[in-house]
C-alpha atoms as a PDB file:
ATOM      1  CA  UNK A   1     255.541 260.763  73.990  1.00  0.00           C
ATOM      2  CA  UNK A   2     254.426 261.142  77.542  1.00  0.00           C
ATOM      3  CA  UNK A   3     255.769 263.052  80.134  1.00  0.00           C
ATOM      4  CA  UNK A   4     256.502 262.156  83.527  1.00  0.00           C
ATOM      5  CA  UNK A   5     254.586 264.220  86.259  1.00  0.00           C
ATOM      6  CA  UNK A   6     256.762 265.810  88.687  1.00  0.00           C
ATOM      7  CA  UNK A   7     255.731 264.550  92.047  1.00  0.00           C
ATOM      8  CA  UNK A   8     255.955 267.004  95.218  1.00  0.00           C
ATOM      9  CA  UNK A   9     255.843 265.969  99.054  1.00  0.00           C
ATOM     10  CA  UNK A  10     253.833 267.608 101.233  1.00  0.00           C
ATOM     11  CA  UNK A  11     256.076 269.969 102.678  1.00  0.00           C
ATOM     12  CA  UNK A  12     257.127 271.223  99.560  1.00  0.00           C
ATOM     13  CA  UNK A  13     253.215 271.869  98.464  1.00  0.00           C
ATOM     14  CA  UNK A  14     252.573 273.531 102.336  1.00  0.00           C
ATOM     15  CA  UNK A  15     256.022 275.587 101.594  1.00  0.00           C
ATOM     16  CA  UNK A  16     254.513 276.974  98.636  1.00  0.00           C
ATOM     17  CA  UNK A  17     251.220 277.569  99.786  1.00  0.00           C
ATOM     18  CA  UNK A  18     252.597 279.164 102.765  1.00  0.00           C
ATOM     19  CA  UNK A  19     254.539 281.549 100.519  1.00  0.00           C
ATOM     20  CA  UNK A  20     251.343 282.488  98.799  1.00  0.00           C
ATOM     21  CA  UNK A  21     249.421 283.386 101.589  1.00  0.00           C
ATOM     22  CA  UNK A  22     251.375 285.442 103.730  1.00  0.00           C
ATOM     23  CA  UNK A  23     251.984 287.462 100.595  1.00  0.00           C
ATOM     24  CA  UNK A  24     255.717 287.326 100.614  1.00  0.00           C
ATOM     25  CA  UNK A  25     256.210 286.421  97.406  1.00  0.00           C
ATOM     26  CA  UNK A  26     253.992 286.554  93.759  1.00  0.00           C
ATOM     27  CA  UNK A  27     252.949 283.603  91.672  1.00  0.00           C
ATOM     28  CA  UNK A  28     255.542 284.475  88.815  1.00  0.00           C
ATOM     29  CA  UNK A  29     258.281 284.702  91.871  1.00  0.00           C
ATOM     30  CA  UNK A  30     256.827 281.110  93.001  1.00  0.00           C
ATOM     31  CA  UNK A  31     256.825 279.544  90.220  1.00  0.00           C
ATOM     32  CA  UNK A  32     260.078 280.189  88.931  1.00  0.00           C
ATOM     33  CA  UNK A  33     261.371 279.631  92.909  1.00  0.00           C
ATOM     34  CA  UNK A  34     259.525 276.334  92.530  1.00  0.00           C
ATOM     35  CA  UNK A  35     260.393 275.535  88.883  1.00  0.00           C
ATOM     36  CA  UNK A  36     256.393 274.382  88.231  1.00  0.00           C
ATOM     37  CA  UNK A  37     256.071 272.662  85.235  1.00  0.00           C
ATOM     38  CA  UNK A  38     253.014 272.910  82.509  1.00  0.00           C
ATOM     39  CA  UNK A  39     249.183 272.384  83.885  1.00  0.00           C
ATOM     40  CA  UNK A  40     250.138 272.851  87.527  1.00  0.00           C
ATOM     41  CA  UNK A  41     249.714 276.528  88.270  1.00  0.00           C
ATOM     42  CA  UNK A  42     247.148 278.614  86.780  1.00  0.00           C
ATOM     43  CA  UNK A  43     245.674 282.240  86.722  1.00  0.00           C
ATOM     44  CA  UNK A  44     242.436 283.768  85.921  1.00  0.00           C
ATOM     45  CA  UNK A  45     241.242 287.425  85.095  1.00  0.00           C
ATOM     46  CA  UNK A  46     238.568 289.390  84.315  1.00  0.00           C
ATOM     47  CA  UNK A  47     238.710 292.876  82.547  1.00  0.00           C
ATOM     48  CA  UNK A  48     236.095 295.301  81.096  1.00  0.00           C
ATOM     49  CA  UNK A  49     235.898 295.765  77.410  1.00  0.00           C
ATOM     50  CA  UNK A  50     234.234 298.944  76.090  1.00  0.00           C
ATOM     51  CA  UNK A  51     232.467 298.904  72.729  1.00  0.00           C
ATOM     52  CA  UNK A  52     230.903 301.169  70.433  1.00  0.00           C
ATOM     53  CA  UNK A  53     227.336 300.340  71.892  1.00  0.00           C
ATOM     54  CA  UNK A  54     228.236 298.663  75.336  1.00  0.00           C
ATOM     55  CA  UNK A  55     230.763 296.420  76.741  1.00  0.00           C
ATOM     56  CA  UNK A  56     231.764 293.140  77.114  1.00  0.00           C
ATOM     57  CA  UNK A  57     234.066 291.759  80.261  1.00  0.00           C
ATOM     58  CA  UNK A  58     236.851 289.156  79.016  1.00  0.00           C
ATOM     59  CA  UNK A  59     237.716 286.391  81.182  1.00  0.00           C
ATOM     60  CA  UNK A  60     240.812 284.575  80.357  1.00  0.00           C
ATOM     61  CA  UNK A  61     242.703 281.809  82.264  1.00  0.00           C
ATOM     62  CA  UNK A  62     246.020 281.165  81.982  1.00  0.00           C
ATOM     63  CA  UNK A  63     249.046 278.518  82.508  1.00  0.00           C
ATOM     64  CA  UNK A  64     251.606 280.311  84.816  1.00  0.00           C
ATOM     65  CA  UNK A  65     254.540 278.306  83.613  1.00  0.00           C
ATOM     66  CA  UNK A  66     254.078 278.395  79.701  1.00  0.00           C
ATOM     67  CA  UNK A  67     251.902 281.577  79.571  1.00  0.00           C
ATOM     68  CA  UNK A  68     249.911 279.406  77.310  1.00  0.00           C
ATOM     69  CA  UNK A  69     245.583 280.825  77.282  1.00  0.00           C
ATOM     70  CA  UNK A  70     244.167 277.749  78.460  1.00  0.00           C
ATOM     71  CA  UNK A  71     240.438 278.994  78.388  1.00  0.00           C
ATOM     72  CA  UNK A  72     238.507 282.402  77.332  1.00  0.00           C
ATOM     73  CA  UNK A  73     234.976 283.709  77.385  1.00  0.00           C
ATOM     74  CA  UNK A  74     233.049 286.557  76.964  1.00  0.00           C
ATOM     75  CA  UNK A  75     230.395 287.755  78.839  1.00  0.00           C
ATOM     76  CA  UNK A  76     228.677 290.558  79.838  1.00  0.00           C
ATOM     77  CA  UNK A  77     225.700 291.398  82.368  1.00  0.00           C
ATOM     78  CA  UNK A  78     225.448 289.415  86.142  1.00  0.00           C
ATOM     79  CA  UNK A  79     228.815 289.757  87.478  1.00  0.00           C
ATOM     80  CA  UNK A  80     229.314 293.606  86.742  1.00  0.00           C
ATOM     81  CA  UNK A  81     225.961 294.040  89.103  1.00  0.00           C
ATOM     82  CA  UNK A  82     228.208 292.152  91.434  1.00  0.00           C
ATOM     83  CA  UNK A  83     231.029 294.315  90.685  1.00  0.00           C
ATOM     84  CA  UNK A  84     229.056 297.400  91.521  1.00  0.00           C
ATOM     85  CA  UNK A  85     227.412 296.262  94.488  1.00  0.00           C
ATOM     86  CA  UNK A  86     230.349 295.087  96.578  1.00  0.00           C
ATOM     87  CA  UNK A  87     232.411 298.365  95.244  1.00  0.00           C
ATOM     88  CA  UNK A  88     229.644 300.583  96.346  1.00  0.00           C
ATOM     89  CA  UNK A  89     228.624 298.824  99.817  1.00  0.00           C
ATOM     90  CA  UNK A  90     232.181 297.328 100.933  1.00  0.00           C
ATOM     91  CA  UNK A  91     235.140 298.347  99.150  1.00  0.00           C
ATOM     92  CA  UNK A  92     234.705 302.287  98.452  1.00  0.00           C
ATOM     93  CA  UNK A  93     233.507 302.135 102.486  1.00  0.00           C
ATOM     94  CA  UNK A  94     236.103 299.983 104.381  1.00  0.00           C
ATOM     95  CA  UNK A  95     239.297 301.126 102.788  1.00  0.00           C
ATOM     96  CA  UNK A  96     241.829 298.368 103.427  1.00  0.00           C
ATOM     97  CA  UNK A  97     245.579 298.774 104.480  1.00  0.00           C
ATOM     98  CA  UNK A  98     246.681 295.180 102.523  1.00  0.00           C
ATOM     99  CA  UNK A  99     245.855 292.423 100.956  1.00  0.00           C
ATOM    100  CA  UNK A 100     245.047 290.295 103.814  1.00  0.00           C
ATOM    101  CA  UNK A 101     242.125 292.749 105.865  1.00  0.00           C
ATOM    102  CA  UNK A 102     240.715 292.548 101.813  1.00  0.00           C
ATOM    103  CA  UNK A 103     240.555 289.064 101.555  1.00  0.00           C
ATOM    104  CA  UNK A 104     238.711 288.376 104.771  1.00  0.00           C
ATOM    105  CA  UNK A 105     236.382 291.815 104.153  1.00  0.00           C
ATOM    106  CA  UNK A 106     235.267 290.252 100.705  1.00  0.00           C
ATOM    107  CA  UNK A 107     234.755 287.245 102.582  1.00  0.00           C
ATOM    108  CA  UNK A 108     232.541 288.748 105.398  1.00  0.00           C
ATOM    109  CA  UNK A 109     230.867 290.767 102.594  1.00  0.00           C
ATOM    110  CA  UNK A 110     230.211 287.313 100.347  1.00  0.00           C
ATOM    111  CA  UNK A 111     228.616 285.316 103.566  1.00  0.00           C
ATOM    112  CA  UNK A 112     226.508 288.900 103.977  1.00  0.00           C
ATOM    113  CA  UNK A 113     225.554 288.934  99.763  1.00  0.00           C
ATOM    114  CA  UNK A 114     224.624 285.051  99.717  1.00  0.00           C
ATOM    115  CA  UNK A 115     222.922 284.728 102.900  1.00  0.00           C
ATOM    116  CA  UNK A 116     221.150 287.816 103.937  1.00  0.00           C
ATOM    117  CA  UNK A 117     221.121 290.268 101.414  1.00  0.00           C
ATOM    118  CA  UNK A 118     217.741 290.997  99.299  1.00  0.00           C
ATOM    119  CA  UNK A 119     218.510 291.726  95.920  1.00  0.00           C
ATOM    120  CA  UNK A 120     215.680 293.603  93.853  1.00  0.00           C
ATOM    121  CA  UNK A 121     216.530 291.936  90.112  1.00  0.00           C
ATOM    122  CA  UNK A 122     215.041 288.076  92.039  1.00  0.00           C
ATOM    123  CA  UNK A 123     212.010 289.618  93.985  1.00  0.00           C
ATOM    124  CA  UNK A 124     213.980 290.482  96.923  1.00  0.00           C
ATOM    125  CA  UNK A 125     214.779 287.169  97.495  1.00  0.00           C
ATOM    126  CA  UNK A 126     218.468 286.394  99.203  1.00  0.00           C
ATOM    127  CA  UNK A 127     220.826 284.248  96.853  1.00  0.00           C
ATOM    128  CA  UNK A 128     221.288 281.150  99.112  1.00  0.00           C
ATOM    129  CA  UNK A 129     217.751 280.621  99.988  1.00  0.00           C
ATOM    130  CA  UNK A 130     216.463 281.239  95.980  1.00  0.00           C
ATOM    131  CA  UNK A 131     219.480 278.369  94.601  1.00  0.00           C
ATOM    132  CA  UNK A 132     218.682 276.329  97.419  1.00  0.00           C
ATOM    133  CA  UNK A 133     214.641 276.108  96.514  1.00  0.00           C
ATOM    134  CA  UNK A 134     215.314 276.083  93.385  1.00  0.00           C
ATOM    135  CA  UNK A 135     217.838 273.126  93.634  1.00  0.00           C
ATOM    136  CA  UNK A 136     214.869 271.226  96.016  1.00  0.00           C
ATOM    137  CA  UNK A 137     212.104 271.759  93.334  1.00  0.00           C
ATOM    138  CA  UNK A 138     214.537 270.492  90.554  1.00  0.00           C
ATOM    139  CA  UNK A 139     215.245 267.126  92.510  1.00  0.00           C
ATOM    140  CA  UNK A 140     211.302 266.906  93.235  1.00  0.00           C
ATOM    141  CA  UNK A 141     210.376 267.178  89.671  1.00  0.00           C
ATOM    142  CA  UNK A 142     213.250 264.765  88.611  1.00  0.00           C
ATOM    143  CA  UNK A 143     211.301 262.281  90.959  1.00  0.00           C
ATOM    144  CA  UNK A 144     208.095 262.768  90.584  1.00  0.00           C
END
């Protein structure tokens, strides 16, 4: 049995986008506003699981409309030095008075991290420049 997709214009979809972005109203409010049906709104997480001889972080994502666990993994080094470093030289320094001066500080702070910032851990390279060379002498081995 198949089932038939639900097919939204385009106002509808800029309505609901919209709604998200100025922060008026939450996914869960949305998506019962919106009656969403299965596979068309999804959320991700990450949280921080302390063990007996480290920790782990647990990423899950999630359908909105079915709370079914549509994907979850494990991991546990990279992204908590990420975690640290934009906590320690953005958000503990540039308290924020909502959601929206946040968003476009983590933004500013993400061009800064990926484009100018030397990070000790890759021989002071900067991100950006170290996955772009990297990508280059990838495709020049391919052909060669």
């Amino acid at each position: 049995m198949t089932t038939k997709r639900r097919k939204f214009t385009n106002k509808f979809k800029a309505m609901v986008a919209l709604a998200a972005i100025r922060e008026q109203k939450t996914l869960a409010e949305l998506s019962k506003e919106f009656e969403v049906s299965p596979n068309q709104v999804w959320s991700i997480d990450i949280t921080y699981v302390p063990m007996a001889h480290g920790h782990m972080y647990l990423v899950a994502i999630i359908d909105v409309f079915s709370r079914r666990i549509l994907s979850w993994k494990l991991d546990n080094i990279w992204i908590e030095r990420f975690w640290r470093t934009i906590k320690r030289e953005y958000i503990y320094l540039n308290p924020c008075d909502n959601a929206i001066e946040l968003r476009k500080g983590i933004e500013k702070f993400m061009q800064y991290y990926n484009t100018e910032r030397h990070h000790q851990g890759i021989d002071n390279e900067i991100p950006e420049r170290k996955y772009e060379n990297n990508k280059l002498l990838i495709r020049t081995h391919k052909a060669a």
